[in-house]
Protein backbone atom coordinates (compact mmCIF):
# COMPACT_ATOMS: atom_id res chain seq x y z
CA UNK A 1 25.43 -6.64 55.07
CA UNK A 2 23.65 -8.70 52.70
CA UNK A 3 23.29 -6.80 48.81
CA UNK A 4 19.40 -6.76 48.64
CA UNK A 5 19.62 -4.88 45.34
CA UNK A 6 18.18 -8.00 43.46
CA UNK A 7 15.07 -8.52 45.81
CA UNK A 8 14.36 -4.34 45.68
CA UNK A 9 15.01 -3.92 41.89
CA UNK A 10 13.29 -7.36 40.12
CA UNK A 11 14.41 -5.51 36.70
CA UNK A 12 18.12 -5.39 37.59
CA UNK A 13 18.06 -9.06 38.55
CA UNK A 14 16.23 -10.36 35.10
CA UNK A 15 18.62 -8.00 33.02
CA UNK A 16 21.81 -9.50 34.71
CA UNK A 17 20.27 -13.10 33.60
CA UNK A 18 22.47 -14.38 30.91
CA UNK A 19 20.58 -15.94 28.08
CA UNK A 20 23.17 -16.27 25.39
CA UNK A 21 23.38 -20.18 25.85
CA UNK A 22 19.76 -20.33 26.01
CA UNK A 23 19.59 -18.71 22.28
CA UNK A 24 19.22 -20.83 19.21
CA UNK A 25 19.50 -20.39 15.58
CA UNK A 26 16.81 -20.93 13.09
CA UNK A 27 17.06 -20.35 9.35
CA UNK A 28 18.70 -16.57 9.40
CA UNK A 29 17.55 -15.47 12.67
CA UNK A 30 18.35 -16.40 16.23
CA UNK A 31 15.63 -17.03 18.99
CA UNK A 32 15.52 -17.09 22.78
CA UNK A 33 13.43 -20.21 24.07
CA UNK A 34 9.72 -18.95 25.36
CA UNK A 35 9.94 -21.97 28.07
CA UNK A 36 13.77 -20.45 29.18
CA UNK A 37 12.13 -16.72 29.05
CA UNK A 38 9.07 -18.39 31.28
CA UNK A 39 10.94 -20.60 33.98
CA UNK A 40 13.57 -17.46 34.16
CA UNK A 41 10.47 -14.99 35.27
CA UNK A 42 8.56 -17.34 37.60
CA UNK A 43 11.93 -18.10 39.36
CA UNK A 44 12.63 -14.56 40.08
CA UNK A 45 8.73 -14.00 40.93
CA UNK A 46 7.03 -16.97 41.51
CA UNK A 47 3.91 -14.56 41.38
CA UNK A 48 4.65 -12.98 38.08
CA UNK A 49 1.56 -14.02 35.79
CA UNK A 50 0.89 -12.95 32.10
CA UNK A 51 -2.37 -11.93 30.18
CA UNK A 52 -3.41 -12.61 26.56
CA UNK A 53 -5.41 -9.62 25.25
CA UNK A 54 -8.73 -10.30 23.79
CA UNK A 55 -10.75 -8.14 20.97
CA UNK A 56 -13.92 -8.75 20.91
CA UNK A 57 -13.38 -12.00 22.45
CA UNK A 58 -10.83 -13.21 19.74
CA UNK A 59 -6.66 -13.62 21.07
CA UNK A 60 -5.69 -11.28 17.77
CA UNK A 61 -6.70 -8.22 16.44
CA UNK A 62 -7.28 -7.71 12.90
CA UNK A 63 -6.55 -4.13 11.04
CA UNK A 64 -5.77 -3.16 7.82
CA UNK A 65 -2.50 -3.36 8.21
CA UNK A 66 -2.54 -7.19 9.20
CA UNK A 67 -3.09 -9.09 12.00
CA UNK A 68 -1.25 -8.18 15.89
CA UNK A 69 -1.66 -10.16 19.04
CA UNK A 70 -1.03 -8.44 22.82
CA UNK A 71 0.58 -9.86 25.79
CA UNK A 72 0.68 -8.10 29.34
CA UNK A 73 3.19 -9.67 32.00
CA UNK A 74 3.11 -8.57 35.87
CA UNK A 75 6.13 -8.89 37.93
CA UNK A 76 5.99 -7.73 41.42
CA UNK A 77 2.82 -5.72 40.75
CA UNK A 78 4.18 -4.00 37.37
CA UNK A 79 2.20 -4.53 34.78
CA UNK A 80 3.87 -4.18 30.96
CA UNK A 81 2.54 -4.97 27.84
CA UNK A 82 4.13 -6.14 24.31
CA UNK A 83 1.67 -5.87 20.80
CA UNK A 84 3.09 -8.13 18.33
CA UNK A 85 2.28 -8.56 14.23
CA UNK A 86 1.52 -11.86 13.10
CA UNK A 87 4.70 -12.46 11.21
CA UNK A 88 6.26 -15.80 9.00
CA UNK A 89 9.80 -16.26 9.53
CA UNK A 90 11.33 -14.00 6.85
CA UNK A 91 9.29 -10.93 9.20
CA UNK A 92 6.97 -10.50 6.62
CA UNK A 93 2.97 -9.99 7.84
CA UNK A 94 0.80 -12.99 7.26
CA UNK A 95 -1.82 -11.68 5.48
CA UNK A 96 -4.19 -14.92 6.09
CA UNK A 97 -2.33 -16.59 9.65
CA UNK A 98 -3.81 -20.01 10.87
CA UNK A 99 -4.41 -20.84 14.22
CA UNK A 100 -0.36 -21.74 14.59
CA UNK A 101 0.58 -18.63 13.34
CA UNK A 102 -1.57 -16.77 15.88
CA UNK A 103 0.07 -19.18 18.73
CA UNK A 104 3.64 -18.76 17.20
CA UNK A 105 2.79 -14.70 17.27
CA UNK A 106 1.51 -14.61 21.25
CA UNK A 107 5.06 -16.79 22.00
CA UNK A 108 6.73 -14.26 20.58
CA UNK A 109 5.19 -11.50 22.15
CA UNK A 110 5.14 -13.30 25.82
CA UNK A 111 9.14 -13.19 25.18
CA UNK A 112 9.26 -9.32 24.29
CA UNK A 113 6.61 -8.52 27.11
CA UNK A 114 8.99 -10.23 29.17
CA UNK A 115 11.64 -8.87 28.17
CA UNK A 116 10.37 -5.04 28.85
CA UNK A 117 10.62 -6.07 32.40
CA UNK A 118 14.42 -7.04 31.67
CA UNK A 119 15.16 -10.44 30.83
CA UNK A 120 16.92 -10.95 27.64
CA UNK A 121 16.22 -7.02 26.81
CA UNK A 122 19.36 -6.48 25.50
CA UNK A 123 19.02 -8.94 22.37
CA UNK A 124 16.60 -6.51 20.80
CA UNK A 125 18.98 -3.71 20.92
CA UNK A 126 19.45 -2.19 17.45
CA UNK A 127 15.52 -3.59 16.06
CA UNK A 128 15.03 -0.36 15.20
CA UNK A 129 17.87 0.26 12.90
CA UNK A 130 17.79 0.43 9.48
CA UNK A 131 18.02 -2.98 7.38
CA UNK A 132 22.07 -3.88 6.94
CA UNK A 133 22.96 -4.36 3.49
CA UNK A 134 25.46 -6.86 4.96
CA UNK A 135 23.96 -10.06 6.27
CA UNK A 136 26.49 -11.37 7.57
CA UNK A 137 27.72 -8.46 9.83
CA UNK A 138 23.95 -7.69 11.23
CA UNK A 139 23.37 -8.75 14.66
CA UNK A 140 21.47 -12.01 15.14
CA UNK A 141 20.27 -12.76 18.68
CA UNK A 142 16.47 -12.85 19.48
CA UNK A 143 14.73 -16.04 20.65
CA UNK A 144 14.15 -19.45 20.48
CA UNK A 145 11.75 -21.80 18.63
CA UNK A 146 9.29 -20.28 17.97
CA UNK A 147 10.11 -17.24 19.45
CA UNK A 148 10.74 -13.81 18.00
CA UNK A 149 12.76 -13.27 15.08
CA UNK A 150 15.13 -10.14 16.21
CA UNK A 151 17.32 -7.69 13.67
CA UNK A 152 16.48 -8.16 10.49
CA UNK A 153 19.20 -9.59 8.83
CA UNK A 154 18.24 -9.46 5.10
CA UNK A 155 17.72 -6.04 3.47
CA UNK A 156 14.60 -5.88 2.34
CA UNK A 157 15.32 -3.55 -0.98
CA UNK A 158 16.37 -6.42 -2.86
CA UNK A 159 16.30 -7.14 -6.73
CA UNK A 160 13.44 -9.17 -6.17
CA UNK A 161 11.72 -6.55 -4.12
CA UNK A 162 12.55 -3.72 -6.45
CA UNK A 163 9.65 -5.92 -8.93
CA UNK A 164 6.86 -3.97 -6.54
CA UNK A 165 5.71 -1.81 -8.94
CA UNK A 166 2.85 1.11 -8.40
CA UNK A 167 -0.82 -0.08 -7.88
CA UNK A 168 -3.03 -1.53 -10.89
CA UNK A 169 -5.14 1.04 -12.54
CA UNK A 170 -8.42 0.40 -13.80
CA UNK A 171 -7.16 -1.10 -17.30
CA UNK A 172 -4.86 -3.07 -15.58
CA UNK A 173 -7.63 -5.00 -13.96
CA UNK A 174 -9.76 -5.40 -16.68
CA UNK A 175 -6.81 -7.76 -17.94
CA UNK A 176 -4.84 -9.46 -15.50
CA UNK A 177 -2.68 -11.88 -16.21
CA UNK A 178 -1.63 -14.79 -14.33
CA UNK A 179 0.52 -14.47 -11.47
CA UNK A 180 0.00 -11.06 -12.22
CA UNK A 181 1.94 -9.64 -8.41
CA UNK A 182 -0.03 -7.06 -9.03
CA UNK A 183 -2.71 -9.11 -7.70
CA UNK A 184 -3.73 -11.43 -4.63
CA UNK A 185 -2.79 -15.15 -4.75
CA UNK A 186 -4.47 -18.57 -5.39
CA UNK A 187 -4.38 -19.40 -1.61
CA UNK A 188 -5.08 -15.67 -0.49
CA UNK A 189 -8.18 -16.14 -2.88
CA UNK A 190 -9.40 -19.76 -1.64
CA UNK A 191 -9.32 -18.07 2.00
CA UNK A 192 -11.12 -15.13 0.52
CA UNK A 193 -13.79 -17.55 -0.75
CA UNK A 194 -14.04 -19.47 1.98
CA UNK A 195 -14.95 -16.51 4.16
CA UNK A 196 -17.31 -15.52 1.81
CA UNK A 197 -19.39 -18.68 2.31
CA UNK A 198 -18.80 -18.92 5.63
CA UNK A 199 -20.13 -15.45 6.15
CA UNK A 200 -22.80 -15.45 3.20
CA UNK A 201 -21.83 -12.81 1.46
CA UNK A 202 -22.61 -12.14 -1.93
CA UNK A 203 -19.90 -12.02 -4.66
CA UNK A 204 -21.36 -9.14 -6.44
CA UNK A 205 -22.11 -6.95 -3.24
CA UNK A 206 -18.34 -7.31 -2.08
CA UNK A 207 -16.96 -6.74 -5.57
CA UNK A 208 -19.34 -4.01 -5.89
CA UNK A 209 -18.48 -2.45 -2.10
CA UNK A 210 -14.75 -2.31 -2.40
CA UNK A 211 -14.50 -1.34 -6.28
CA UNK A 212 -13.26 -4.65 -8.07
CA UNK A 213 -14.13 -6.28 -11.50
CA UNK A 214 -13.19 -9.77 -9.93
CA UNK A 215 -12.00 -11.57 -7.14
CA UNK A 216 -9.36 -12.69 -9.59
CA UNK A 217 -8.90 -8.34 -9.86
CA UNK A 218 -8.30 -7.92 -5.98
CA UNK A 219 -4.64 -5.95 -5.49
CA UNK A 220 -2.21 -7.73 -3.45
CA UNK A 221 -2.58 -4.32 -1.30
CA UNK A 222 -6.29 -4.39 -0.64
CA UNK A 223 -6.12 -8.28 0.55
CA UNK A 224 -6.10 -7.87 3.93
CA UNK A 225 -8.96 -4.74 4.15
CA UNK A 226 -10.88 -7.35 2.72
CA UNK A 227 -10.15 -10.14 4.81
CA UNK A 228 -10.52 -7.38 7.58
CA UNK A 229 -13.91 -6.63 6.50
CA UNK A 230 -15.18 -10.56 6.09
CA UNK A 231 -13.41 -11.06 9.45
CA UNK A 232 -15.74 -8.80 11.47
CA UNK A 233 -19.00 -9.43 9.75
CA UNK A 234 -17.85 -13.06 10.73
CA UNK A 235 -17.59 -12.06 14.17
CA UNK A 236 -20.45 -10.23 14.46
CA UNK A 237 -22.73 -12.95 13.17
CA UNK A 238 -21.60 -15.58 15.51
């Protein structure tokens, strides 16, 4: 009698796919192709189909905590959905992404929204562990260029990182110093600017509305509530 297992349960058949030689390395992380994770799904459902999420029209959503993009994939009439951050390729939130960053981001998510429906699920097992202080002992298998980076293989409470000090107080703005990491950067302030021209917004007002002394003054904390902020009067006035 044939074993119909595979045709009855579409998740069993995409979680027995094996993807290892499908999974490349890029810089410390591994990846799992998005075009592998795609032909993979439409050749066990040649009806499966996938949906980009929209807010307010736009393929990302923008918070105060950054930027996320949502994917929904259907297979066989089950509908699961994967939100993503707009990450660079150390995992670290983009505070300002670009048009390829969004793109890179909804790859990444199609893969994990795939994935939730079984194919290459068990690469991500362990994302939710803390940082290894080991590098080189932390699992590395996630996708494939561009895909998404999976455990984190570089602690994060580094030397470097342990610079972070609390937020600038009041005196602290009044005399900032250059390359201050206290406070936002040149190109974090150029995109800052540009908004603000795009979107006709006066310098004083916005200074005056979020409580700084300068643009030059912003905290490297507060960036992205105020690219938030510029980002929806932007929408709202196309």
């Amino acid at each position: 009698m044939e074993n119909t297992s595979h045709s009855t349960n579409p998740f069993r058949r995409l979680f027995q796919i094996d993807v290892s030689k499908h999974v490349e390395k890029k810089g410390l992380f591994s990846y799992l192709s998005w075009p592998f994770a795609v032909a993979q799904l439409r050749l066990a459902d040649p009806d499966a189909s996938w949906e980009v999420r929209r807010f307010d029209g736009l393929p990302y959503l923008s918070s105060e905590l950054g930027f996320f993009v949502e994917v929904a994939v259907t297979v066989q009439g089950v509908t699961l959905s994967q939100i993503h951050p707009v990450l660079d390729n150390k995992n670290r939130p983009i505070l300002a992404p670009t048009p390829f960053d969004i793109n890179t981001s909804i790859q990444r998510c199609l893969v994990k929204a795939i994935a939730l429906h079984g194919l290459g699920l068990s690469i991500y097992a362990g994302e939710d562990l803390p940082d290894l202080e080991d590098a080189g002992n932390a699992s590395k298998t996630g996708e494939g260029s561009p895909e998404v980076p999976v455990p984190v293989v570089k602690p994060r409470r580094t030397a470097t990182a342990a610079k972070v000090t609390n937020l600038p107080t009041k005196e602290d703005r009044e005399t900032p110093q250059p390359g201050s990491e206290h406070f936002l950067t040149a190109a974090q302030k150029k995109f800052i600017e540009r908004l603000i021209a795009e979107t006709g917004t006066q310098v004083a007002q916005l200074l005056a509305y979020f409580g700084f002394d300068s643009l030059e003054t912003i905290p490297r904390s507060e960036v992205t509530r105020v690219i938030a902020a510029l980002e929806t009067k932007k929408r709202r006035a196309a």
